[in-house]
N, C-alpha and C. Protein backbone atom coordinates (compact mmCIF):
# COMPACT_ATOMS: atom_id res chain seq x y z
N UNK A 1 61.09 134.01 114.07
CA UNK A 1 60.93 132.62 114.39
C UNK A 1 60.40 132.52 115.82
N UNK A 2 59.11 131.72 116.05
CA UNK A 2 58.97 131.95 117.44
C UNK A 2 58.69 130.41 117.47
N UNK A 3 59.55 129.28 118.97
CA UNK A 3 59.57 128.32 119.45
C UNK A 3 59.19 128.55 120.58
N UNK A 4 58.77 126.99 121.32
CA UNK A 4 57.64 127.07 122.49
C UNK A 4 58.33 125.85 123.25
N UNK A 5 58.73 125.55 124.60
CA UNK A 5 59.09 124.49 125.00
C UNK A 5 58.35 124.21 126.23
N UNK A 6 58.23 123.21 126.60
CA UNK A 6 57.78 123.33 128.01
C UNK A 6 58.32 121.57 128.56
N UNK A 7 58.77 122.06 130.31
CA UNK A 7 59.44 120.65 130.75
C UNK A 7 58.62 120.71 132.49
N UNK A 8 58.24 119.32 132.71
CA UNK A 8 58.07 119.65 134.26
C UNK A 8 58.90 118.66 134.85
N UNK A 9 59.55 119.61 136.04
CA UNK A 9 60.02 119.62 136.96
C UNK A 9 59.78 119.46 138.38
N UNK A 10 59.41 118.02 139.12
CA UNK A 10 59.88 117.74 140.27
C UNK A 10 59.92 118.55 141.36
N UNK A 11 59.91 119.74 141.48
CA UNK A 11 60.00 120.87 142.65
C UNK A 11 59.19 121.80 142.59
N UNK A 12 59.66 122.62 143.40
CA UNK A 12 58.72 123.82 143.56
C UNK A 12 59.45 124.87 142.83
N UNK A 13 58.24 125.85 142.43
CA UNK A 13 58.94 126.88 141.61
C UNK A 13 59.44 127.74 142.50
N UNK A 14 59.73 127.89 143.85
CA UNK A 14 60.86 128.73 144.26
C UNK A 14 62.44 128.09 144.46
N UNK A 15 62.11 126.44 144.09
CA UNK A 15 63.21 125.78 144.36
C UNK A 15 64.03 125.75 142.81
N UNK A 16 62.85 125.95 141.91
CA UNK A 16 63.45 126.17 140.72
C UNK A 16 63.88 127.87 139.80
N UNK A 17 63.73 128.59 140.73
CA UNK A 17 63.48 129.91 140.28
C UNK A 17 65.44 130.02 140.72
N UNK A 18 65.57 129.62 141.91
CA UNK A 18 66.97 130.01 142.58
C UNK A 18 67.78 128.89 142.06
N UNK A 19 67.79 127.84 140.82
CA UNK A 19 68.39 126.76 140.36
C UNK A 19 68.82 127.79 138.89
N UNK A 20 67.44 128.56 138.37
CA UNK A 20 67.35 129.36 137.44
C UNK A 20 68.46 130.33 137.20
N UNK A 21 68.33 130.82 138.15
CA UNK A 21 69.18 132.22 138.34
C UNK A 21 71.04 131.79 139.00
N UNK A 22 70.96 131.01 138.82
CA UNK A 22 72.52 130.59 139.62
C UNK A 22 73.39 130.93 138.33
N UNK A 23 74.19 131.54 138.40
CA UNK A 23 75.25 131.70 137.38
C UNK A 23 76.33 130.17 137.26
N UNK A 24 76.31 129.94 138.17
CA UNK A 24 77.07 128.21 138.36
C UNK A 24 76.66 127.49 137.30
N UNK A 25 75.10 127.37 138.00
CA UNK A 25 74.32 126.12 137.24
C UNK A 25 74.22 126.79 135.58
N UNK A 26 73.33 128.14 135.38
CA UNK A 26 73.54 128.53 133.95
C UNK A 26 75.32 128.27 133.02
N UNK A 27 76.48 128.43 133.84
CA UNK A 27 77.20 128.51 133.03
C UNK A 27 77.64 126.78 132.91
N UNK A 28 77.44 126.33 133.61
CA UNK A 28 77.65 124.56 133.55
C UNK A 28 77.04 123.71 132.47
N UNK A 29 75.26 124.54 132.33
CA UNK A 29 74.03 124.21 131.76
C UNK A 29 74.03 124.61 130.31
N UNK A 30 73.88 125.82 130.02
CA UNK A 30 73.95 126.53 128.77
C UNK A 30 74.95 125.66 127.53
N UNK A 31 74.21 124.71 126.59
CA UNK A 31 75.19 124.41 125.80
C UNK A 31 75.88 125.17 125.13
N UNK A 32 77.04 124.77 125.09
CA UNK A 32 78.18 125.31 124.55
C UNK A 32 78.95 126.09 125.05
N UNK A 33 78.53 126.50 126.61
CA UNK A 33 78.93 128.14 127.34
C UNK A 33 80.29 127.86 127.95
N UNK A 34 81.20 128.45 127.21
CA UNK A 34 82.65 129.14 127.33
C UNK A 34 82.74 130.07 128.21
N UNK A 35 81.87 131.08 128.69
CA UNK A 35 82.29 131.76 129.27
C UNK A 35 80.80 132.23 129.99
N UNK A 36 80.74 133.07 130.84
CA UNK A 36 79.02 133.50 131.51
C UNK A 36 80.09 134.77 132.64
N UNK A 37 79.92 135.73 132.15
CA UNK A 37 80.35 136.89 133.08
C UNK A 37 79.80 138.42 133.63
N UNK A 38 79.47 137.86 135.11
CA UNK A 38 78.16 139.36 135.40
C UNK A 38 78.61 140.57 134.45
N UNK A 39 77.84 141.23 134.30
CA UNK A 39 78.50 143.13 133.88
C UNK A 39 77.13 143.59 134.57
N UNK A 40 76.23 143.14 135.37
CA UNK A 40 75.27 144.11 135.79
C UNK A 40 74.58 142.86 136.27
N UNK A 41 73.28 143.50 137.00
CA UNK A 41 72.17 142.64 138.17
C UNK A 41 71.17 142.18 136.82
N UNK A 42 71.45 140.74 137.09
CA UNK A 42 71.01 139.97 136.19
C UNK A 42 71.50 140.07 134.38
N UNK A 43 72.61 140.58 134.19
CA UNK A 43 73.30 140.69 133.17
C UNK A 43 74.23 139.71 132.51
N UNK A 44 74.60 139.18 131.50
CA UNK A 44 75.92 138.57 131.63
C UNK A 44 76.38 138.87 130.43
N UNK A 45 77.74 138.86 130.28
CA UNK A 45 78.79 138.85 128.95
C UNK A 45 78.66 137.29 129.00
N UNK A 46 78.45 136.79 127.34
CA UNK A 46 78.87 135.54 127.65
C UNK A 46 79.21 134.75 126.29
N UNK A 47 80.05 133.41 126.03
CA UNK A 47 80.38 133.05 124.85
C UNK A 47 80.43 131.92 124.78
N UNK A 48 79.50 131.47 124.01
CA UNK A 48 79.10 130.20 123.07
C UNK A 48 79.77 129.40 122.20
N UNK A 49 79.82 127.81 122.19
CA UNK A 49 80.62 127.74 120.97
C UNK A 49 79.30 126.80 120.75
N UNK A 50 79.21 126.47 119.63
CA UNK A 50 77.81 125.49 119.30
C UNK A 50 78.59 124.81 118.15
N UNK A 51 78.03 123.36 117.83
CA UNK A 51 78.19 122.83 116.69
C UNK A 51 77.02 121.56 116.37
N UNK A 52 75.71 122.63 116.49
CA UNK A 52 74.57 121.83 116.31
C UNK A 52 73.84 121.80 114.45
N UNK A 53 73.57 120.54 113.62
CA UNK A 53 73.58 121.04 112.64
C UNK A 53 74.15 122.18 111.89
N UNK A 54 73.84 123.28 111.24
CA UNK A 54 74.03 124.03 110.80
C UNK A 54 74.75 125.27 110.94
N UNK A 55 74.43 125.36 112.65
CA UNK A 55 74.57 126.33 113.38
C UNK A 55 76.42 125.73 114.22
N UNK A 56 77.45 126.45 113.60
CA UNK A 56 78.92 126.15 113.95
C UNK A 56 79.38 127.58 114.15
N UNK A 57 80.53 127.43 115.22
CA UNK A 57 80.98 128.83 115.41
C UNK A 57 80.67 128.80 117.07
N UNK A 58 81.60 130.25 116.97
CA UNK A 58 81.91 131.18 118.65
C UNK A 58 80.52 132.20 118.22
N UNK A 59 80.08 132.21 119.40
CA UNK A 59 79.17 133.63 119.43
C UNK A 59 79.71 134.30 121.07
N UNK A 60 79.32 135.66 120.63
CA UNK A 60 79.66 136.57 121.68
C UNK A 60 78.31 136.93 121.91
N UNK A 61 77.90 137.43 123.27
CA UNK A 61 77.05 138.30 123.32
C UNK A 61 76.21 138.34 124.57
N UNK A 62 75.55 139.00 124.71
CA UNK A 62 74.75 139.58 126.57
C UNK A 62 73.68 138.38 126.63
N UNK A 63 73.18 137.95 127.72
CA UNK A 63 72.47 137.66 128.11
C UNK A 63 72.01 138.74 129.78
N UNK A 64 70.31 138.52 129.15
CA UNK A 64 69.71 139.63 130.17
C UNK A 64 68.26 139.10 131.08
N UNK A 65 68.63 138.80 131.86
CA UNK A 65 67.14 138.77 132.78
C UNK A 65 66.39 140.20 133.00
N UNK A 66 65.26 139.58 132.44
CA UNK A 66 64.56 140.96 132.26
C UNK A 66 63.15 141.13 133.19
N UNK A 67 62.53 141.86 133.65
CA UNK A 67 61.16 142.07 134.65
C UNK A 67 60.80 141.03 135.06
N UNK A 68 62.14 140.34 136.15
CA UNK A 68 61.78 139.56 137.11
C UNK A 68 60.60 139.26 138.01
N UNK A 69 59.67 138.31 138.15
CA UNK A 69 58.66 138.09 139.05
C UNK A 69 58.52 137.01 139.77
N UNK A 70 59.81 137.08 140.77
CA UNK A 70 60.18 135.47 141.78
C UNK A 70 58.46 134.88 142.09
N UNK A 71 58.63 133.99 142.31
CA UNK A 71 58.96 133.08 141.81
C UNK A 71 58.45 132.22 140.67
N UNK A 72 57.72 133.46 139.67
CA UNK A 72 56.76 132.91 138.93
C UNK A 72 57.21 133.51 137.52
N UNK A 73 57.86 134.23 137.13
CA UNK A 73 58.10 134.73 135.49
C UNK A 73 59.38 135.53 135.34
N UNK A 74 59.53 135.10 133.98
CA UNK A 74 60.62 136.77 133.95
C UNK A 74 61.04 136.66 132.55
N UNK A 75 61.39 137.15 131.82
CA UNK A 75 62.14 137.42 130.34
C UNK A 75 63.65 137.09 129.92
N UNK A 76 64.13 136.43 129.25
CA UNK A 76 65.27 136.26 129.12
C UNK A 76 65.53 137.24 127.47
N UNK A 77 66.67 137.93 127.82
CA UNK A 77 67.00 138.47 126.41
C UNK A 77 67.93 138.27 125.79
N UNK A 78 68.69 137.74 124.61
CA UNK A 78 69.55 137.03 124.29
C UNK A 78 70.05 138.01 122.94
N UNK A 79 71.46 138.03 123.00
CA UNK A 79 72.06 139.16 121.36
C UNK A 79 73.28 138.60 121.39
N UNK A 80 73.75 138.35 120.26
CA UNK A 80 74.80 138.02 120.37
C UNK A 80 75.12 138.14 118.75
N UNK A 81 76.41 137.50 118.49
CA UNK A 81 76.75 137.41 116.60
C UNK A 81 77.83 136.69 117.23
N UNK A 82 78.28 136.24 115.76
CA UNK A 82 79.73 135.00 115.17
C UNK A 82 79.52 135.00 113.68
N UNK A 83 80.61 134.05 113.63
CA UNK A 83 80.46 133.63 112.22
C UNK A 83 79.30 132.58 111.20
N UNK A 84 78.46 132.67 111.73
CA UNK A 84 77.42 131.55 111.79
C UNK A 84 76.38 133.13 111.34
N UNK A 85 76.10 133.98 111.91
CA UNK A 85 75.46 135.41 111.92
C UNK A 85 74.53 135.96 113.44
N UNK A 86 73.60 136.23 113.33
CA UNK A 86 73.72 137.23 114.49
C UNK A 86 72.35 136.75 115.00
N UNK A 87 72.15 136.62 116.44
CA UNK A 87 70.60 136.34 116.98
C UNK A 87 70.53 137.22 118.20
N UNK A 88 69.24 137.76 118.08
CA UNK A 88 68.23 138.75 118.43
C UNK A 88 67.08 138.32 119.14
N UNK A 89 66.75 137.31 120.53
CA UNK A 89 65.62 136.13 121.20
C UNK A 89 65.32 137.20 122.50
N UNK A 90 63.99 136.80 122.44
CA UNK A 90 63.29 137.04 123.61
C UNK A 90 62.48 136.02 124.11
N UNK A 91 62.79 135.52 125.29
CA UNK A 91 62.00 134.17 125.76
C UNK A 91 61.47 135.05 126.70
N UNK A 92 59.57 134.52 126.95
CA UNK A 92 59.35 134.55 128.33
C UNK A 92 58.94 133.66 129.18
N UNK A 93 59.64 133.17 130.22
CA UNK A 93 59.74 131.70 130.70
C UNK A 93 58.52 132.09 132.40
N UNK A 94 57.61 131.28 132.21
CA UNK A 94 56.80 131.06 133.13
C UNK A 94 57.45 129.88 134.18
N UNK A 95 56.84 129.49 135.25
CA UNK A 95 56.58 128.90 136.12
C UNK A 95 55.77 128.57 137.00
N UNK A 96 54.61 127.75 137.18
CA UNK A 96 53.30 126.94 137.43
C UNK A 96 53.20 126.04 137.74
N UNK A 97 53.29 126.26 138.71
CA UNK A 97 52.75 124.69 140.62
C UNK A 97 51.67 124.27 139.37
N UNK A 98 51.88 122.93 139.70
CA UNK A 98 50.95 122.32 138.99
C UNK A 98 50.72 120.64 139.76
N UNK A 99 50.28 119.95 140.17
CA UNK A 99 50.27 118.80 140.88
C UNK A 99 51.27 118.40 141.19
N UNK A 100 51.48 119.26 142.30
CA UNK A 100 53.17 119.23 143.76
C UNK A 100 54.43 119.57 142.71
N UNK A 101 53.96 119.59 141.18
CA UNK A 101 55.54 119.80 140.35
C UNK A 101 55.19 121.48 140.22
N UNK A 102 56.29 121.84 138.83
CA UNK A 102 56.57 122.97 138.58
C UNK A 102 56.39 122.73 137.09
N UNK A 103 55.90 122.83 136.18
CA UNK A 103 55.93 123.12 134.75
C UNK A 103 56.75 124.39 134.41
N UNK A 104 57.74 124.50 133.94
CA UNK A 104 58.31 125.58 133.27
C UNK A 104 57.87 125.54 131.59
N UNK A 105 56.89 126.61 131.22
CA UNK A 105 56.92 127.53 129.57
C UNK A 105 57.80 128.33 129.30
N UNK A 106 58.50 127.90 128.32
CA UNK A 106 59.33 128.86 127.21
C UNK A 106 58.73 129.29 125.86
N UNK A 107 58.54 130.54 125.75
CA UNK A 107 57.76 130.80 124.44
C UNK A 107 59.09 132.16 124.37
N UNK A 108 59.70 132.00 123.19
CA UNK A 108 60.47 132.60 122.61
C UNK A 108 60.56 133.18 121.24
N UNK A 109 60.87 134.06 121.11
CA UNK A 109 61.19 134.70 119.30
C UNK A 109 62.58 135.19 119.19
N UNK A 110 62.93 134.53 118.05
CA UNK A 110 63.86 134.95 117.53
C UNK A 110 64.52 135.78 116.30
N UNK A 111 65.26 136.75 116.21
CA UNK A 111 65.34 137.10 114.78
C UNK A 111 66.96 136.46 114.31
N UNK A 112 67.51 135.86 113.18
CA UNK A 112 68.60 135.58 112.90
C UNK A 112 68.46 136.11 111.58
N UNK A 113 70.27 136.12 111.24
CA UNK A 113 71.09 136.51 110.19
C UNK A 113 72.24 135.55 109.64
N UNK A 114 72.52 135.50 108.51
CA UNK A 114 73.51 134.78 107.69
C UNK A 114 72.99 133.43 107.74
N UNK A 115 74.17 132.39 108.01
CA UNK A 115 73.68 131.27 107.76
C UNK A 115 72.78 130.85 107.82
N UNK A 116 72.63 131.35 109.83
CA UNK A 116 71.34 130.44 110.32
C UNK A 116 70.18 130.86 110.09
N UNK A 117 70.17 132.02 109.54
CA UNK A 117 68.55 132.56 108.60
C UNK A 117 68.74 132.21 107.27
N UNK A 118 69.75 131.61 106.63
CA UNK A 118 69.76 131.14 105.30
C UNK A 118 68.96 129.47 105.22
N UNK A 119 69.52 128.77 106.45
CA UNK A 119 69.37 127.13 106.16
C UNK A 119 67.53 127.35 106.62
N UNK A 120 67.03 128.15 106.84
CA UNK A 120 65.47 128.33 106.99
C UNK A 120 64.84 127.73 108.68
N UNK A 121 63.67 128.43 108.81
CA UNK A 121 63.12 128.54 109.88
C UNK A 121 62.93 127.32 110.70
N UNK A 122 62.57 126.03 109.58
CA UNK A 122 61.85 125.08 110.20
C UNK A 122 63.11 124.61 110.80
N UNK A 123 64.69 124.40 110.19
CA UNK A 123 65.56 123.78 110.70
C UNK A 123 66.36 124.47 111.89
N UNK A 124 66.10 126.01 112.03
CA UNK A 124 66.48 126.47 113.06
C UNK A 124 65.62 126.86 114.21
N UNK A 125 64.19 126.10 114.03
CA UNK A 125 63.18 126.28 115.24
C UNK A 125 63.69 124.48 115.67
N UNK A 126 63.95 123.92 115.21
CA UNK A 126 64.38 122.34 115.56
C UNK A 126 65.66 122.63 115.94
N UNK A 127 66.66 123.28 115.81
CA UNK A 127 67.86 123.78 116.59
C UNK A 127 67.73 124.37 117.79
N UNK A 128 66.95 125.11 117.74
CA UNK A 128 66.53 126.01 119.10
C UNK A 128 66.08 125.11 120.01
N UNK A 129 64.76 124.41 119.62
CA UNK A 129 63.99 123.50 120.48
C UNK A 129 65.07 122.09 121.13
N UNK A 130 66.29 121.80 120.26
CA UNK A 130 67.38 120.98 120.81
C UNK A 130 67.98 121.36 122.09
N UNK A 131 68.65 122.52 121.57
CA UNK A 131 69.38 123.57 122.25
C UNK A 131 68.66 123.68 124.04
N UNK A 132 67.07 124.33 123.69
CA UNK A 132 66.67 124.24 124.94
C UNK A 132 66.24 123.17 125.70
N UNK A 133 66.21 122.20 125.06
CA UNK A 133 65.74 120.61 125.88
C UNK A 133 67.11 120.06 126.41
N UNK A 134 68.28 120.77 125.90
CA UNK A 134 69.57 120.51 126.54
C UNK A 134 69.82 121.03 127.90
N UNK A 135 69.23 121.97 127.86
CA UNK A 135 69.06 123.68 128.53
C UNK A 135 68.60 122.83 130.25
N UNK A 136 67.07 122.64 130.04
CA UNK A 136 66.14 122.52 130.90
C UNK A 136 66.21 121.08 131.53
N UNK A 137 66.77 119.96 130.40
CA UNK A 137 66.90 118.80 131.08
C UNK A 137 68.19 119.12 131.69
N UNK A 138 69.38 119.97 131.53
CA UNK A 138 70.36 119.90 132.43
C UNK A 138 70.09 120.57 133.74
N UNK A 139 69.02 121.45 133.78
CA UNK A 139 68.36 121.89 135.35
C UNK A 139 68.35 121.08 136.05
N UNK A 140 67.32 120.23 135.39
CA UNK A 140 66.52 119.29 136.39
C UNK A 140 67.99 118.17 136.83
N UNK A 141 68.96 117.60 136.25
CA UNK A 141 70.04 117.12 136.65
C UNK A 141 70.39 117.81 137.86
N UNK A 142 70.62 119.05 137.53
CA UNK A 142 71.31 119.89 138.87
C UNK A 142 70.19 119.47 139.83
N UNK A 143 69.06 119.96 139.83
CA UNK A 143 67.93 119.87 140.81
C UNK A 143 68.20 118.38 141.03
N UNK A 144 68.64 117.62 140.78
CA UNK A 144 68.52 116.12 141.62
C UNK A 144 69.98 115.95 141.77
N UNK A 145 70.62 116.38 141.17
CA UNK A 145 72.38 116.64 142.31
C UNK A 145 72.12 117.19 143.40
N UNK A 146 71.12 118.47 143.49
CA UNK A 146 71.32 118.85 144.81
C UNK A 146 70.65 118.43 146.13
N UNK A 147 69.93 117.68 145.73
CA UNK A 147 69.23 116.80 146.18
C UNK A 147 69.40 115.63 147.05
N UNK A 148 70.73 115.54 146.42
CA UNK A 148 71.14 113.80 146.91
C UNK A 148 72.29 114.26 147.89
């Protein structure tokens, strides 16, 4: 399954690169996130509870920043399982000055199991694409909390 998001953002992409990477803001941000815990440089243990359509349940599992390029790219890698079944995502999220803002691209793939590869693609690329518009509009919140 591969989904595509894109949001612009108000700042500069070094103001948004270090909003990015905050374990604060990710574990505040991340719907559903129970838990967000380093185990390595740019690593995290972390646990989900979701109850979006279809997709219900605890998930466990790593999140990984991957071939960082401040202040302009980097990879997010995502594994995890629950009772819902198991996801396998690779996002690679850009960042692009673009008239005084920042456009952030998310182009991601995913592989899933059990349910959420049972209820089919189209309804879990519209889960995902929820999920991350939850994601990115809760940035930009932070970015104008910190602001004020």
């Amino acid at each position: 399954m591969r989904v595509e998001y894109q949001y612009t953002y108000a700042a500069t992409p070094e103001e948004l690169w270090l909003l990015l990477n905050d374990e604060n803001v990710l574990q505040r941000r991340l719907p559903g996130c129970k838990r967000l815990v380093p185990v390595g440089e740019g690593k995290y243990a972390a646990e989900l509870g979701l109850d979006v359509g279809p997709v219900k349940g605890l998930f466990n599992g790593e999140v990984e920043l991957v071939d960082p390029r401040p202040p302009q790219e980097y990879r997010l890698h995502v594994k995890g399982s629950g009772k819902p079944g198991e996801i396998d995502a690779d996002a690679h999220i850009r960042l692009e000055r673009k008239d005084g803002k920042t456009v952030l691209t998310c182009t991601a793939d995913a592989h899933v199991t059990g349910i959420m590869a049972s209820v089919g693609q189209r309804i879990m690329g519209g889960v995902a694409k929820l999920l991350m518009g939850q994601f990115f509009k809760g940035v930009d919140q932070e970015l104008k909390r910190a602001r004020s």
